[in-house]
Protein backbone atom coordinates (compact mmCIF):
# COMPACT_ATOMS: atom_id res chain seq x y z
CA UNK A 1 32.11 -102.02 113.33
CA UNK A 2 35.78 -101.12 113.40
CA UNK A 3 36.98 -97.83 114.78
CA UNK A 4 39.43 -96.04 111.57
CA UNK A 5 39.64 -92.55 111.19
CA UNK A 6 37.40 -91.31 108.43
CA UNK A 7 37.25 -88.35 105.95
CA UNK A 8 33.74 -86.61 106.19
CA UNK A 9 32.31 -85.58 102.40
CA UNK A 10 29.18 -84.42 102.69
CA UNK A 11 28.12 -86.05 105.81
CA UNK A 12 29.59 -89.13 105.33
CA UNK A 13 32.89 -90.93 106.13
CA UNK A 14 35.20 -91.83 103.62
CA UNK A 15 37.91 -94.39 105.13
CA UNK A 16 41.80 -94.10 103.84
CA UNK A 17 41.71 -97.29 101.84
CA UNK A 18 44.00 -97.90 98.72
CA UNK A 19 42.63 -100.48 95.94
CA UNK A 20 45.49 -102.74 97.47
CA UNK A 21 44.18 -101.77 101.14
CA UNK A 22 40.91 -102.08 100.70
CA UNK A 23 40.89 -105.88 99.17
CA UNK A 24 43.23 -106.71 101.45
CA UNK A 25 40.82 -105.78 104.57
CA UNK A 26 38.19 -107.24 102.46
CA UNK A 27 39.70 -110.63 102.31
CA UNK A 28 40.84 -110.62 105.86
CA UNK A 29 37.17 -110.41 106.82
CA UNK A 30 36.69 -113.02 104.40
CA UNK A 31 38.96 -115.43 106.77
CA UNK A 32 38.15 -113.99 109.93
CA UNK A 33 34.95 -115.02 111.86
CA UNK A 34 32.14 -115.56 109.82
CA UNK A 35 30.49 -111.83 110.22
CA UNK A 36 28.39 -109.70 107.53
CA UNK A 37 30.61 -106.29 106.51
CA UNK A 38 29.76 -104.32 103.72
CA UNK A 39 31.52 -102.41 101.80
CA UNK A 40 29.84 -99.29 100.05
CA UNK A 41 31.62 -97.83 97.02
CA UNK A 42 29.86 -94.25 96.94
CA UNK A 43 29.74 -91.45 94.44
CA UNK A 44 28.32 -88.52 93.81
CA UNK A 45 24.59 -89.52 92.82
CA UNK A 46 24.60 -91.73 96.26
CA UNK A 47 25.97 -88.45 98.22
CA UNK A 48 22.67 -86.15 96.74
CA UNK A 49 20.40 -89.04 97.00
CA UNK A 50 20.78 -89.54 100.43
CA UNK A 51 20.06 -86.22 101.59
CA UNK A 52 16.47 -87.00 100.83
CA UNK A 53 16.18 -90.46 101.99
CA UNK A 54 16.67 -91.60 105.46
CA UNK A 55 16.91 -95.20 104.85
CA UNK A 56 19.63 -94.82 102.39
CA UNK A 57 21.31 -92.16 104.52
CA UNK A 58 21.06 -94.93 107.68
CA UNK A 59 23.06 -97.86 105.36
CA UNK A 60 25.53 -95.47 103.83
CA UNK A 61 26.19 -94.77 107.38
CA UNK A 62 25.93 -98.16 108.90
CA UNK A 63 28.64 -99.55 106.07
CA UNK A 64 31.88 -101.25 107.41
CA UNK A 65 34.55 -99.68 104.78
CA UNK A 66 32.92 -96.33 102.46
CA UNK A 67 35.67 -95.88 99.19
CA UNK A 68 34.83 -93.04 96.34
CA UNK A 69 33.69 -94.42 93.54
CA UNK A 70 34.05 -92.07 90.92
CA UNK A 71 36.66 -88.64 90.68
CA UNK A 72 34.00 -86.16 91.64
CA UNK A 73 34.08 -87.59 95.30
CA UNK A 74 38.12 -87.61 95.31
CA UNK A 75 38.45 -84.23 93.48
CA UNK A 76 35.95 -82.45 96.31
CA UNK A 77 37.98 -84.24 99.14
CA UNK A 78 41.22 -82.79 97.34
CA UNK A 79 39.66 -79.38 97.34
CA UNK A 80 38.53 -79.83 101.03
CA UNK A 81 41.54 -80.22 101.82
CA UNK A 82 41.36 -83.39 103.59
CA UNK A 83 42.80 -85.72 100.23
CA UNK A 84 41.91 -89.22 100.16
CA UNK A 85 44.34 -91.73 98.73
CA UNK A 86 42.55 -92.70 95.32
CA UNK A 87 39.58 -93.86 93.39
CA UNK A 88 38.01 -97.22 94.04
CA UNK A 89 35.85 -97.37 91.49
CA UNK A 90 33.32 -100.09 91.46
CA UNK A 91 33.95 -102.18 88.77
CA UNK A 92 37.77 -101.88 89.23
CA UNK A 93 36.71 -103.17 92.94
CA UNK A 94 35.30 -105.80 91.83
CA UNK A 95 37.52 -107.31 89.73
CA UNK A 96 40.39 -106.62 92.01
CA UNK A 97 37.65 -108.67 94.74
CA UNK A 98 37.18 -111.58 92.01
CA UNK A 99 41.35 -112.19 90.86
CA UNK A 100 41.34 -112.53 94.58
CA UNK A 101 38.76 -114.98 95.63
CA UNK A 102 40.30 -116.84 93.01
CA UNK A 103 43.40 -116.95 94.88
CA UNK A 104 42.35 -117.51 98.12
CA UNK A 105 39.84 -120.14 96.77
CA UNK A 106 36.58 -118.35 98.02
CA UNK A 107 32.85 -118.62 97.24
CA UNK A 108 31.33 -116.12 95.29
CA UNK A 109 27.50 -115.09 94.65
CA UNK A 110 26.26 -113.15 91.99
CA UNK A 111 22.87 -110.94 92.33
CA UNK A 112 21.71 -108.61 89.96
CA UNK A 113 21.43 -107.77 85.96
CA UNK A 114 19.43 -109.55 83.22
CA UNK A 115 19.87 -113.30 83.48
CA UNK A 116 22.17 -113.98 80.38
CA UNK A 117 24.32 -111.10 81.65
CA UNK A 118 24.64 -112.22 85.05
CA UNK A 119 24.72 -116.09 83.84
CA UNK A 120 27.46 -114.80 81.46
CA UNK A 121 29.73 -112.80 84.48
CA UNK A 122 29.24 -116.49 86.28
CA UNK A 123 31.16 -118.52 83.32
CA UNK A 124 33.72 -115.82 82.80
CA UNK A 125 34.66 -115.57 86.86
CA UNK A 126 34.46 -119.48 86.80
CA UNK A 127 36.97 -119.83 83.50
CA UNK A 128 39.23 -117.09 84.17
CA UNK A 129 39.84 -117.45 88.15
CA UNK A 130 39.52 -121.69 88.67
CA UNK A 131 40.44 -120.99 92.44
CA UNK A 132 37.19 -119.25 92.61
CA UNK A 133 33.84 -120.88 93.49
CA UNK A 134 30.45 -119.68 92.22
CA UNK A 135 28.47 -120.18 95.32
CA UNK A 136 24.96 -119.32 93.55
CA UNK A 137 24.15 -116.41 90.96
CA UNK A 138 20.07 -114.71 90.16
CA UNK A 139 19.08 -111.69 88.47
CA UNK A 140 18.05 -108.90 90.05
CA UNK A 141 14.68 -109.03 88.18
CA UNK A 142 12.39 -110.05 91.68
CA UNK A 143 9.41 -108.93 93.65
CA UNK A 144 9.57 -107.90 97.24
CA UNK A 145 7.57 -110.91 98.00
CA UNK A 146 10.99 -112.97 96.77
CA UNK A 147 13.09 -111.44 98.68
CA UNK A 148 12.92 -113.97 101.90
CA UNK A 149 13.38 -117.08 99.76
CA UNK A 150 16.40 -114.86 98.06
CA UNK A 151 18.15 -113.97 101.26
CA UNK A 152 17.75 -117.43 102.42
CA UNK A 153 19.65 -119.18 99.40
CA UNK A 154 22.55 -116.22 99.23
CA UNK A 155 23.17 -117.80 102.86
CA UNK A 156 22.68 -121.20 102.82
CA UNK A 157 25.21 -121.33 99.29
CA UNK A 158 27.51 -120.21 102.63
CA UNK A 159 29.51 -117.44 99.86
CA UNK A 160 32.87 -115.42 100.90
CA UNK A 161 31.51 -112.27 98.68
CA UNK A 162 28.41 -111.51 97.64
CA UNK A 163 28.48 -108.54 94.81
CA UNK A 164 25.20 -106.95 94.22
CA UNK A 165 24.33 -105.07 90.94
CA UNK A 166 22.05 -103.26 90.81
CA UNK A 167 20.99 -99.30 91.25
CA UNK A 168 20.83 -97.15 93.81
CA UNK A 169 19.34 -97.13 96.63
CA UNK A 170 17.90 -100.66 96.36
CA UNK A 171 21.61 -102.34 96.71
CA UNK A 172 22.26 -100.08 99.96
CA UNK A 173 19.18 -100.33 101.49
CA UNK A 174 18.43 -103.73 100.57
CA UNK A 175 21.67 -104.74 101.73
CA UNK A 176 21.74 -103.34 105.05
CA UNK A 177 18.17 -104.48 105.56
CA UNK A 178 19.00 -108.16 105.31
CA UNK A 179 23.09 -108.29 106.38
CA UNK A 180 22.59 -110.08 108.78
CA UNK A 181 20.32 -112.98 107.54
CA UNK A 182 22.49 -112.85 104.48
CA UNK A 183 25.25 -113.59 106.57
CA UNK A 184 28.10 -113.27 104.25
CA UNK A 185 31.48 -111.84 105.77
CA UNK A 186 31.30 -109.16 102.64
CA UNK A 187 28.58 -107.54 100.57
CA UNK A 188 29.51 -105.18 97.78
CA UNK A 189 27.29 -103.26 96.39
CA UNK A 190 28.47 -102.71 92.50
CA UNK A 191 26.01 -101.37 90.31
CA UNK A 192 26.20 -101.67 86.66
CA UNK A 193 29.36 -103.83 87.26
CA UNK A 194 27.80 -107.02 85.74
CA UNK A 195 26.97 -105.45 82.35
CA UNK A 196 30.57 -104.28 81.84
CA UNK A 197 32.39 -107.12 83.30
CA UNK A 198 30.10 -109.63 81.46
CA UNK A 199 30.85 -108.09 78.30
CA UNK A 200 27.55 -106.52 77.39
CA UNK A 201 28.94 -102.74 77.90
CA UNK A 202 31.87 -101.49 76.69
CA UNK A 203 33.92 -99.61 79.28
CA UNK A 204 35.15 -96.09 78.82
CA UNK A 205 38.97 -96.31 77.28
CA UNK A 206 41.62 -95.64 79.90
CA UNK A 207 42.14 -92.11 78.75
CA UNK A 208 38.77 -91.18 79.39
CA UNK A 209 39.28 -92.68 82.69
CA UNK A 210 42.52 -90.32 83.83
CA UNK A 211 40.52 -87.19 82.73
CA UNK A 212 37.27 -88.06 84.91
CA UNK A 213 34.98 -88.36 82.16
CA UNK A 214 34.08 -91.76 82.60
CA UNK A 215 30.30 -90.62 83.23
CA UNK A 216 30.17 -88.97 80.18
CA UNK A 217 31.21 -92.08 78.06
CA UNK A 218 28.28 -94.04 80.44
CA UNK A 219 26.03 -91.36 79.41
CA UNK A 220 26.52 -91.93 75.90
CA UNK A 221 26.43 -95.66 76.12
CA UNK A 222 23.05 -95.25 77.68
CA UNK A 223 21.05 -92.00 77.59
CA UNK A 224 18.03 -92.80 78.53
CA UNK A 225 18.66 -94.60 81.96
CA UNK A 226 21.23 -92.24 83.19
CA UNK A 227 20.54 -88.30 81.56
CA UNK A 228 19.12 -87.64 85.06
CA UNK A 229 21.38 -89.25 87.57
CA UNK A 230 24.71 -87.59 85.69
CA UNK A 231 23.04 -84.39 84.39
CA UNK A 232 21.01 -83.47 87.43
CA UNK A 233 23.05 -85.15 90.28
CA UNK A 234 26.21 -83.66 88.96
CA UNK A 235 24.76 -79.88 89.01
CA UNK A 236 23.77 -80.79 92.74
CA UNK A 237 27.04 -82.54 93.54
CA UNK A 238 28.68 -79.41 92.35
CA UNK A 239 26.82 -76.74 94.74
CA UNK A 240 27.19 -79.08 97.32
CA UNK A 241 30.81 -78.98 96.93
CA UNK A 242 31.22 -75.59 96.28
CA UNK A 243 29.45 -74.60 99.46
CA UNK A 244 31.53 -77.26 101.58
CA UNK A 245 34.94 -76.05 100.00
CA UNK A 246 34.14 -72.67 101.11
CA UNK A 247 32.94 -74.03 104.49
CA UNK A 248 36.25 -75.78 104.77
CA UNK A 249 38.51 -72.59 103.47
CA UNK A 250 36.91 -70.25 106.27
CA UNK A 251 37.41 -72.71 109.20
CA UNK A 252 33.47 -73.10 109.54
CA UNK A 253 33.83 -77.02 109.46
């Protein structure tokens, strides 16, 4: 792994990565010798969740390049006092991943989501970027007893990027568990990503986006799968904060 100064939120390490920065490194990995990095776009539900599990705490660590996904994460560092550049949020990251495969004429695969959405997100990269290559594409609807046979087509369709969505902690942990059989020179992890870029969610207006309320227009759009992650999370991910701001402000660490 590369040796970059970090930010520690929460007992893990943010790196200083710009959007620009970050696809930048990303692509550069992409041309560089063929080695597995992963890149894990974190935010506050993935910050309380692995405080109780030690698998996802070991891949949150283990990841190559850690950006905030989501202005709870960059707000907390802010109030820290130790500021990170900006918000990388996942499906931003992606697309920002995909306009550039397309130039640099890379292979893509696509794991995760219902099959017409992720089928769908395959004819839109393909039409839209024609640089790009769709190395292979599944839904993330499998059983663990799939997941050799799975791991062994992601590597021989020998893809540049592999984007992963689906929840947390299966991406991280899954991710990790198989990097280096996957053998892709990036893994992103991207969550609901697929839904919204296939055109099956509709994305919170750009408004909502500068005020931070994105999760509350991703709460509305779908109550029932995410009341607890954003209702419960977000109390934690406040305390948590709180306590570490005034941590930080009396010079206790």
């Amino acid at each position: 792994m590369e040796s970059r100064p970090r930010t520690d939120i929460l007992e893990l390490g943010f790196d200083h990565e710009t959007m620009r920065s970050a696809v930048a490194r990303c692509v550069s990995w992409c041309r560089g010798p063929r080695a597995s990095h992963i890149v894990l776009t974190a935010n506050a539900a993935i910050l309380c969740m692995k405080r109780r599990d030690a698998e996802l705490d070991r891949a949150c660590r283990a990841a190559d390049m850690v950006v905030p996904d989501g202005f709870s994460v960059v707000w907390a560092a802010a109030l820290a006092g130790t500021p990170l550049p900006e918000r990388i949020a996942g499906v931003d990251f992606m697309s920002e991943l995909v306009a550039a495969a397309g130039r640099e004429r890379l292979r893509v695969y696509l794991l995760g989501a219902r099959r017409e959405v992720v089928a769908k997100l395959a004819e839109r990269c393909e039409r839209d970027f024609p640089g790009l290559t769709i190395a292979g594409f599944r839904d993330g609807y499998f059983k663990e007893a799939d997941h050799p046979a799975i791991v062994e087509e992601i590597h021989k369709s020998r893809a540049d990027l592999l984007f992963v969505g689906m929840p947390s902690p299966f991406k991280e942990t899954w991710c990790e568990r198989h990097r280096a059989a996957l053998d892709v020179p990036v893994i992103v992890g991207v969550g609901g990503s697929f839904d919204v870029l296939g055109g099956f969610i509709q994305r919170a207006p750009r408004w909502v986006q500068r005020l931070g309320m994105e999760w509350f227009w991703r709460l509305c759009m779908e109550p029932r799968k995410l009341w607890k992650r954003y209702l419960v999370t977000n109390t934690e991910f406040l305390w948590l904060t709180a306590k570490l701001v005034t941590r930080r402000r009396l010079g206790l660490g």
